[in-house]
N, C-alpha and C. Protein backbone atom coordinates (compact mmCIF):
# COMPACT_ATOMS: atom_id res chain seq x y z
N UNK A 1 0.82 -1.17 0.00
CA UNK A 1 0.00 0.00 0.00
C UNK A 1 0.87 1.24 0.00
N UNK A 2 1.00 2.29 -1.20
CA UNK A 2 1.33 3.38 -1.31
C UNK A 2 0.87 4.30 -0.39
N UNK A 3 1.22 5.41 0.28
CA UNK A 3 1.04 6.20 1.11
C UNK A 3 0.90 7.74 0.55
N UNK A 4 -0.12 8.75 0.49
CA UNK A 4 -0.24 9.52 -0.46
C UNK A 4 -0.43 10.78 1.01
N UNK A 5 0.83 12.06 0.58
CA UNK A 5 0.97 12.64 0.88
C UNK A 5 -0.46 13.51 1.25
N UNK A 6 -1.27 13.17 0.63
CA UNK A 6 -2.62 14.34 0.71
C UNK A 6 -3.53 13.75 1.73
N UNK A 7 -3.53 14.84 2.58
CA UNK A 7 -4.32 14.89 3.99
C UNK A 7 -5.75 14.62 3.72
N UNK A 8 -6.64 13.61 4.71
CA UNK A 8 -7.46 13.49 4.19
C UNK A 8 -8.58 15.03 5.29
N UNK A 9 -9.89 15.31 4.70
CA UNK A 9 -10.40 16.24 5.61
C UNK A 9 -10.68 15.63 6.54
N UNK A 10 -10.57 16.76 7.44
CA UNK A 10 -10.77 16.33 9.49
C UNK A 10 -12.78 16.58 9.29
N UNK A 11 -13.33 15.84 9.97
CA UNK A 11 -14.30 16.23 10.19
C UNK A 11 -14.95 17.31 11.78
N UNK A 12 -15.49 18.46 10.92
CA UNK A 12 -15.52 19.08 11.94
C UNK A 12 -16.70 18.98 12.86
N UNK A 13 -16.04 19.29 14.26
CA UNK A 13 -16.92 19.03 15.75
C UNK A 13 -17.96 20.03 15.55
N UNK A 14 -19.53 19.75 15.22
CA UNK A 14 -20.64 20.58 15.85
C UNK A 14 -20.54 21.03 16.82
N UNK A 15 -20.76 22.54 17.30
CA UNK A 15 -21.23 22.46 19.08
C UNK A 15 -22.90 22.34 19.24
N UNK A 16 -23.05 22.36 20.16
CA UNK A 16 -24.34 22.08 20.44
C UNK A 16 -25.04 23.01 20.44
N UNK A 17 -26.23 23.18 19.48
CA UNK A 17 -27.15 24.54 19.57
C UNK A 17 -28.02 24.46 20.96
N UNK A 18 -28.41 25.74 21.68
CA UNK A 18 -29.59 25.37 22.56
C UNK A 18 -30.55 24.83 22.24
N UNK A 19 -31.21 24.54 21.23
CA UNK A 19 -32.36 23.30 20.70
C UNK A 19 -31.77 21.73 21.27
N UNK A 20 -30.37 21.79 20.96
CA UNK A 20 -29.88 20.48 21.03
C UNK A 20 -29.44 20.05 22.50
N UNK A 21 -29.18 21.02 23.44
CA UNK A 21 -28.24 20.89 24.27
C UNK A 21 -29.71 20.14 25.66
N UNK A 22 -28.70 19.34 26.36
CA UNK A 22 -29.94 18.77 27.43
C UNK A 22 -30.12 20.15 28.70
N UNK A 23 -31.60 20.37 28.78
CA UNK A 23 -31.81 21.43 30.23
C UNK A 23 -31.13 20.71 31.05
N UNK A 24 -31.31 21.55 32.13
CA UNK A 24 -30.71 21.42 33.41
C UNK A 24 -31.42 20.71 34.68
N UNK A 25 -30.80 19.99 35.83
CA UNK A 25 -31.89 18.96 36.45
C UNK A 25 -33.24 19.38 36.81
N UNK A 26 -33.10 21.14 37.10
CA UNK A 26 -33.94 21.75 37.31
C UNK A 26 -34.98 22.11 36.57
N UNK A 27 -35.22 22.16 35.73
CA UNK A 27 -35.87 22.13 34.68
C UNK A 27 -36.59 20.86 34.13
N UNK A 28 -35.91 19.71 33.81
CA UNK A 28 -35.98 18.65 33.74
C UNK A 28 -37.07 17.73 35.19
N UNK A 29 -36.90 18.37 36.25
CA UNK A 29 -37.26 17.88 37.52
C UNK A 29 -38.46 18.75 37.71
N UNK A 30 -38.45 19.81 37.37
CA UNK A 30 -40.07 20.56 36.81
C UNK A 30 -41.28 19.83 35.91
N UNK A 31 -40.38 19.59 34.92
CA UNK A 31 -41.13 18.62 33.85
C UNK A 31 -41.89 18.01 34.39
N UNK A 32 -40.90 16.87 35.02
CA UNK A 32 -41.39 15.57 35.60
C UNK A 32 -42.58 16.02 36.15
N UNK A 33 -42.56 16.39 37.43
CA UNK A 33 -43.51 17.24 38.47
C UNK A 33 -44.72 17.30 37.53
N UNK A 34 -44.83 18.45 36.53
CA UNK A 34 -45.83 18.76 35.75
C UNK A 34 -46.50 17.54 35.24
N UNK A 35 -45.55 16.75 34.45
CA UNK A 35 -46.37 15.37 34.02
C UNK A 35 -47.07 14.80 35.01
N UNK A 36 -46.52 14.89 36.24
CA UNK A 36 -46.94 13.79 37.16
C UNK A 36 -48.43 14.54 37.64
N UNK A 37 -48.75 15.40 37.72
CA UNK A 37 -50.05 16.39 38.31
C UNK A 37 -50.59 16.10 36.91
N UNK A 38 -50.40 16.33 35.64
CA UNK A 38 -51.27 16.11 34.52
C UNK A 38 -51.63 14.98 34.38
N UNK A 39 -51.05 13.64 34.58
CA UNK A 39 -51.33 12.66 34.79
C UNK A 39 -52.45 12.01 36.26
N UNK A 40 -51.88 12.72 37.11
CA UNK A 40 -53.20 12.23 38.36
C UNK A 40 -54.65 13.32 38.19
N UNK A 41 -54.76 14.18 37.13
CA UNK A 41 -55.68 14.92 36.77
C UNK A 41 -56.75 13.53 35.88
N UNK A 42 -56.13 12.61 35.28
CA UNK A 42 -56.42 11.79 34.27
C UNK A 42 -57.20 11.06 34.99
N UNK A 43 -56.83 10.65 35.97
CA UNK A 43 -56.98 9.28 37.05
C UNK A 43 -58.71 9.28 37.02
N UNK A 44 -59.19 8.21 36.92
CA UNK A 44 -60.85 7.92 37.83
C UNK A 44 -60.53 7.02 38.76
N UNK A 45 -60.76 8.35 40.06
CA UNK A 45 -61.19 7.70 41.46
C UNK A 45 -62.44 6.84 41.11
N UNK A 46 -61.96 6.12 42.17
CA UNK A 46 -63.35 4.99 43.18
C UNK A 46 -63.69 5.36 43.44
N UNK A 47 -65.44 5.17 43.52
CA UNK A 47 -66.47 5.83 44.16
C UNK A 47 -65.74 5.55 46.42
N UNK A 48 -66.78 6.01 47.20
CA UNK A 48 -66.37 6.04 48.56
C UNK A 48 -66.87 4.10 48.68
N UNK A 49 -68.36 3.82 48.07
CA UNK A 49 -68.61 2.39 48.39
C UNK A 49 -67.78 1.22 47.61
N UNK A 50 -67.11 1.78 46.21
CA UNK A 50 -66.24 0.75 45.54
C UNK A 50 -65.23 0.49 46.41
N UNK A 51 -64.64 1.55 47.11
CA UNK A 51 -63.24 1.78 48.22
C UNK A 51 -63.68 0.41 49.32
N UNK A 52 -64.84 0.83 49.74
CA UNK A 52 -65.38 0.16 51.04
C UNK A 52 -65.20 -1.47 50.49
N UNK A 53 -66.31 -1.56 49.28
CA UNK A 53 -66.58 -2.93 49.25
C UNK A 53 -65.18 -3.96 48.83
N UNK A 54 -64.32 -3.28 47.69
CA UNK A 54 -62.66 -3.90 47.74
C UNK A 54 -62.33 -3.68 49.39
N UNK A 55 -62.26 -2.96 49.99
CA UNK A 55 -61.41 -3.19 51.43
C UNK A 55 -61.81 -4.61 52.33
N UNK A 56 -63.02 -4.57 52.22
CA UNK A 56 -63.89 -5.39 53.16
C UNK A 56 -63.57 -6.90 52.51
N UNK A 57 -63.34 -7.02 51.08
CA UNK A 57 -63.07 -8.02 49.91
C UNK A 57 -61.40 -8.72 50.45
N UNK A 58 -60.80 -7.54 50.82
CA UNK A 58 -59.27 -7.94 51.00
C UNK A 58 -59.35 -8.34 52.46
N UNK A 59 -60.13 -7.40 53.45
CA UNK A 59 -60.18 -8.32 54.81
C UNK A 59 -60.81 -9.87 55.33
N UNK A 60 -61.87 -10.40 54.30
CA UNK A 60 -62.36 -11.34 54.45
C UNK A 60 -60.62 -12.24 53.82
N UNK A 61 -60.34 -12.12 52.51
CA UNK A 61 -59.31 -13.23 52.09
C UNK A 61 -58.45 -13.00 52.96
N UNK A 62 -58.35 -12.00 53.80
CA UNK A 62 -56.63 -12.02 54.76
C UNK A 62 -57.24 -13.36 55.90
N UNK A 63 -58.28 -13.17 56.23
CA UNK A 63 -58.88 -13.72 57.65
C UNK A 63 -58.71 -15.28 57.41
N UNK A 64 -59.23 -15.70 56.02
CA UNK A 64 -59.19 -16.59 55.53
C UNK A 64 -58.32 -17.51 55.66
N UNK A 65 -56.90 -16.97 54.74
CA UNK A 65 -55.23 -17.35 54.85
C UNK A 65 -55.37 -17.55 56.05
N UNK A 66 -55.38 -16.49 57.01
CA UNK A 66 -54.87 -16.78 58.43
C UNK A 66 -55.41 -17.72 59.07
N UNK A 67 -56.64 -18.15 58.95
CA UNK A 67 -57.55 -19.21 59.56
C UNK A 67 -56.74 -20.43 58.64
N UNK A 68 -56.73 -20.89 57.67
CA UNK A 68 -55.84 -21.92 56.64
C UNK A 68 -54.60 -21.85 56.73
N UNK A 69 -53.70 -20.97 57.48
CA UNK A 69 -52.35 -21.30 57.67
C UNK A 69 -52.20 -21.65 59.44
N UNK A 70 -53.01 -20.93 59.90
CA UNK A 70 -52.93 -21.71 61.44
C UNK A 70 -53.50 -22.86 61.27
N UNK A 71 -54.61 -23.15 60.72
CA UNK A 71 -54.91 -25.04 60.84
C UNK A 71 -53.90 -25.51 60.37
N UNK A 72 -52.93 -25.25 59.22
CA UNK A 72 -52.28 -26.38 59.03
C UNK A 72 -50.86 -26.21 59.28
N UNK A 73 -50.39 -25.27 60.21
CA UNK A 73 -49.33 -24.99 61.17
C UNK A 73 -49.53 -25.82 62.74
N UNK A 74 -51.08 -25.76 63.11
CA UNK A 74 -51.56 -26.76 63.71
C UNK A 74 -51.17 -27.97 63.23
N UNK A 75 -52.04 -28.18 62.46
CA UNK A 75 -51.63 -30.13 62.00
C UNK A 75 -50.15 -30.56 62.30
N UNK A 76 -49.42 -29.66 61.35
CA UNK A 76 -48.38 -29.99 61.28
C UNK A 76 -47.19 -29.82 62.86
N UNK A 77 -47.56 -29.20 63.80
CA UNK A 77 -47.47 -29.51 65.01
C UNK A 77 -47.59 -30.62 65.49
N UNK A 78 -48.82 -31.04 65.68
CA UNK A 78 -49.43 -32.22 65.97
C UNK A 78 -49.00 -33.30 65.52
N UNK A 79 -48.43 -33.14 64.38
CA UNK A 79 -47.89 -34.25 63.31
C UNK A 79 -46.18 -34.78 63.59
N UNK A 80 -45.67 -33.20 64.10
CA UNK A 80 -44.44 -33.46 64.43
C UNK A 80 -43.93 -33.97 65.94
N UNK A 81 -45.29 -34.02 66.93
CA UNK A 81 -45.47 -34.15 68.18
C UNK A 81 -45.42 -35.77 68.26
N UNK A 82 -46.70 -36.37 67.08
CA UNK A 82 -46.87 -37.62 67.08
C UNK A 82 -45.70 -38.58 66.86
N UNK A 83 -44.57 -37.89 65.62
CA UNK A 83 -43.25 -38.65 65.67
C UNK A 83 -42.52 -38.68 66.12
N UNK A 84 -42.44 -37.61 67.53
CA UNK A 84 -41.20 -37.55 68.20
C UNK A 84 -41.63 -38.65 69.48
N UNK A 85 -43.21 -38.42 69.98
CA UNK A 85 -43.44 -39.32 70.70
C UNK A 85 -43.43 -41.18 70.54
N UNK A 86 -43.58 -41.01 68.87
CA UNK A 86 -43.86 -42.42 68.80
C UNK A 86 -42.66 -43.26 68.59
N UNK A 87 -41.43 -42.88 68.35
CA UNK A 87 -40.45 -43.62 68.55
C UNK A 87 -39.44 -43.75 70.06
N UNK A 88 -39.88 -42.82 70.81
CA UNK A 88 -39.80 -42.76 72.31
C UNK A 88 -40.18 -44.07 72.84
């Protein structure tokens, strides 16, 4: 490969126009803010009785679990009682 004295062109560095350049956190952290209030403007609340009747919905299934994990935290007591005694 021959080597040819003629420079090839440099490509030149853009600077950044203010269109291009990123704001500042402050600005940027405004944004956000704004979206976030335009966005919970969007929202459809629950009526006060939809609130009630899901709450009351989630306290019956908690009661539930808890009644079905103590019986069979029970059993399994009982179960582990029976084998320690029965090889005694």
């Amino acid at each position: 490969m021959a080597q040819s004295n003629e420079k090839q062109p440099v490509e030149k560095k853009t600077k950044k126009t203010d269109k291009d350049a990123k704001p500042n956190i402050f600005v940027r952290f405004g944004r956000g803010v704004k979206g976030v209030f335009s966005e919970l403007k969007r929202i459809t609340w629950p009526t006060f009785g939809k609130t009630v009747k899901a709450t009351g919905v989630v306290l019956v299934i908690v009661l539930i679990l808890t009644i079905v994990t103590t019986g069979v935290n029970q059993g399994f007591g009982k179960l582990l009682e029976l084998i320690t005694t029965w090889g005694a």
